[in-house]
C-alpha atoms as a PDB file:
ATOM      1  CA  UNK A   1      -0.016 -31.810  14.311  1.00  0.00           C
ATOM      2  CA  UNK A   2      -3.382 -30.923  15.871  1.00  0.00           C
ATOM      3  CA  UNK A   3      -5.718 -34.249  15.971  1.00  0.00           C
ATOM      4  CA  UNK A   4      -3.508 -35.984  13.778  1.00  0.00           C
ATOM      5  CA  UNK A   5      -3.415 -33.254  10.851  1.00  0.00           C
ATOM      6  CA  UNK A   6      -1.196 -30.492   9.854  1.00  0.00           C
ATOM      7  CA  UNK A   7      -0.897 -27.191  11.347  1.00  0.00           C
ATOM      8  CA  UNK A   8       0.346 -24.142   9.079  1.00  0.00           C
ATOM      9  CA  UNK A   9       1.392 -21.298  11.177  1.00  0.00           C
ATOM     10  CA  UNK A  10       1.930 -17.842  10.081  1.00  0.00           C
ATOM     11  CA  UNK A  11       3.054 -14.237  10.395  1.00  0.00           C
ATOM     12  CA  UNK A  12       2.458 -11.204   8.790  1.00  0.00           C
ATOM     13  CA  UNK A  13       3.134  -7.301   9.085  1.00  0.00           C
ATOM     14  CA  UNK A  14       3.398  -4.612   6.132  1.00  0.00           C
ATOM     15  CA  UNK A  15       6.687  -3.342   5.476  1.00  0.00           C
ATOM     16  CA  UNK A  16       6.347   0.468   5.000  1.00  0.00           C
ATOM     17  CA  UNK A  17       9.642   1.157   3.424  1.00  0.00           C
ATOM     18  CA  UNK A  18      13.070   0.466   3.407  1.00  0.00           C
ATOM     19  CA  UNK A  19      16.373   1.886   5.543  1.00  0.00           C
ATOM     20  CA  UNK A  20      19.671   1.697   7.395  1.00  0.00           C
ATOM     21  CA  UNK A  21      19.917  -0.119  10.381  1.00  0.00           C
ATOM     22  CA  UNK A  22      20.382   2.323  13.193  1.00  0.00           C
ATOM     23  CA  UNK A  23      22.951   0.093  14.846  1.00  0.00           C
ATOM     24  CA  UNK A  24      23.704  -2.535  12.458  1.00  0.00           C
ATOM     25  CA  UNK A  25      24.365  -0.221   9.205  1.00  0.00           C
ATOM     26  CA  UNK A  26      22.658  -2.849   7.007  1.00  0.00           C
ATOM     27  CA  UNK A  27      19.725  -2.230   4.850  1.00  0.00           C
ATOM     28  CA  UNK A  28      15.998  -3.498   6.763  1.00  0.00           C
ATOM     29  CA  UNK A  29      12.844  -2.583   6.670  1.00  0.00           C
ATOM     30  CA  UNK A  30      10.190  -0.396   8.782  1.00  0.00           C
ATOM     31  CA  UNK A  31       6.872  -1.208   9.446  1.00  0.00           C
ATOM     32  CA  UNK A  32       3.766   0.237   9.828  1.00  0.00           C
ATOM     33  CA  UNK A  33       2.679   0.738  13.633  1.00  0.00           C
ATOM     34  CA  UNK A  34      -0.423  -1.957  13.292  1.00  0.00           C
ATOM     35  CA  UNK A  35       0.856  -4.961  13.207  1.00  0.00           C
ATOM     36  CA  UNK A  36      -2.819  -6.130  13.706  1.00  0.00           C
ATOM     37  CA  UNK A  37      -3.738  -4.785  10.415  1.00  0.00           C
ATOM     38  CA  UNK A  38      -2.460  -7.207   8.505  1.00  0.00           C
ATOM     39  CA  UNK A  39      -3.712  -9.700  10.503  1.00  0.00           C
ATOM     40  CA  UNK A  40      -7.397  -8.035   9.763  1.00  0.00           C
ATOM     41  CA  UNK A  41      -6.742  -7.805   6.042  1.00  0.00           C
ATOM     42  CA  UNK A  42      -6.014 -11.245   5.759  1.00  0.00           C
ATOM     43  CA  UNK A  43      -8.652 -11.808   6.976  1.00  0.00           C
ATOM     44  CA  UNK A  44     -11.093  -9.544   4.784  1.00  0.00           C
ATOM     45  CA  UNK A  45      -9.005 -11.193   1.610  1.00  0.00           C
ATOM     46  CA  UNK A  46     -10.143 -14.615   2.661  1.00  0.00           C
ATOM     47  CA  UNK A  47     -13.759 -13.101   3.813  1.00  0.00           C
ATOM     48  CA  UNK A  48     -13.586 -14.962   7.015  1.00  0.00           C
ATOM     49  CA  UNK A  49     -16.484 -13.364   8.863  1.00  0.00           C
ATOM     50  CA  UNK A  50     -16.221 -14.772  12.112  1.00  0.00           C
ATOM     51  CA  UNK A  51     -12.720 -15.988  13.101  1.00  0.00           C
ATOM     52  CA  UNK A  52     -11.447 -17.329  15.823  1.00  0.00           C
ATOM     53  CA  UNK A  53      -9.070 -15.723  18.182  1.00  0.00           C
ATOM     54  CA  UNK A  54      -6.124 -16.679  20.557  1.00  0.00           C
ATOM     55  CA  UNK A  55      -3.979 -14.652  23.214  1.00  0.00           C
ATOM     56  CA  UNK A  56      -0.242 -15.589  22.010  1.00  0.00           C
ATOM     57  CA  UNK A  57       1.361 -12.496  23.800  1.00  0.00           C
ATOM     58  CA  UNK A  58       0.135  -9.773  25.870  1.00  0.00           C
ATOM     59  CA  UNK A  59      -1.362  -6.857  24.136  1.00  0.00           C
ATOM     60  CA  UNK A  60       2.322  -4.935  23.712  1.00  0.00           C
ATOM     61  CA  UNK A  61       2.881  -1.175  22.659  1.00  0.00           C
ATOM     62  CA  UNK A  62       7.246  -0.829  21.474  1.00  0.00           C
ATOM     63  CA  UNK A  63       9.468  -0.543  19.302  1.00  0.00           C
ATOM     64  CA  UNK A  64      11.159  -2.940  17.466  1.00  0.00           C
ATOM     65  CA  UNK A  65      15.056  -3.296  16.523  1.00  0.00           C
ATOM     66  CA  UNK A  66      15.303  -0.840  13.689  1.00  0.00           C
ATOM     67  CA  UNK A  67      13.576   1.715  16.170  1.00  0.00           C
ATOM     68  CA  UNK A  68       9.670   1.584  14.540  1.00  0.00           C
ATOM     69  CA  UNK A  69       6.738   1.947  16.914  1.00  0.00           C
ATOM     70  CA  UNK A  70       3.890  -0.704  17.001  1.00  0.00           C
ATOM     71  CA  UNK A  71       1.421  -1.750  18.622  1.00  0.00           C
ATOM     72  CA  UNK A  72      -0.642  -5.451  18.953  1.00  0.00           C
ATOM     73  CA  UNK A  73      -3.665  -6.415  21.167  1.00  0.00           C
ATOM     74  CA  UNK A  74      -1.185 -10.082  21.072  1.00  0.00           C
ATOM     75  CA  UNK A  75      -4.030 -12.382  19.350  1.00  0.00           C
ATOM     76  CA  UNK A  76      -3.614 -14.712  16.215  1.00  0.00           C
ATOM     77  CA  UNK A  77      -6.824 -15.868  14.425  1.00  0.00           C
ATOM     78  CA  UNK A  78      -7.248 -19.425  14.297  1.00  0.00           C
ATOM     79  CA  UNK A  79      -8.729 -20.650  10.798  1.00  0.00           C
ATOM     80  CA  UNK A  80      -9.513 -23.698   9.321  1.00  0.00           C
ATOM     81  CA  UNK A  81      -8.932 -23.555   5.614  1.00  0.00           C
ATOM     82  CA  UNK A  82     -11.533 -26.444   4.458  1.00  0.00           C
ATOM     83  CA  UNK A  83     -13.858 -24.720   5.843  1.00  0.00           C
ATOM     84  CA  UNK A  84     -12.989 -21.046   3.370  1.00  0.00           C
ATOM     85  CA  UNK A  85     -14.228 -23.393   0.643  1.00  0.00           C
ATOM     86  CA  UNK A  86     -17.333 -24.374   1.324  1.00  0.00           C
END
């Protein structure tokens, strides 16, 4: 709760494919390298012109578990929903 209401929190990254686990043997997914791009088409969907952004991590440039690349500048965008409808 922020002020008294709700808070939704959310994540979001496009899965590129599907694979084998390079140490667990188990089906997973790869991603694409942007993880930020989902983030901006979210965004676009919603047409929120002007969001507003915070730092959560440090912009970060690895690999995950499974072994795929990415990159993030490390910001979530902020939105408040009532407002989309207006």
């Amino acid at each position: 709760m922020v002020g008294g209401l709700p808070v939704w929190v959310a994540t979001a990254r496009f899965d590129r494919g599907i694979g084998i686990g390079t140490k667990s043997g188990l089906p997973t997914h790869h991603i694409v390298p942007d993880v930020d791009a989902e983030r901006a088409y979210i965004l676009q969907s919603l047409q929120v012109a002007q969001p507003h952004f915070v730092r959560v991590v440090d912009a970060q440039l690895g690999h995950n578990a499974t072994g795929d690349g990415f990159f993030t500048d490390g910001q979530a965008a902020v939105l408040n929903l009532e407002s989309l409808n207006q």
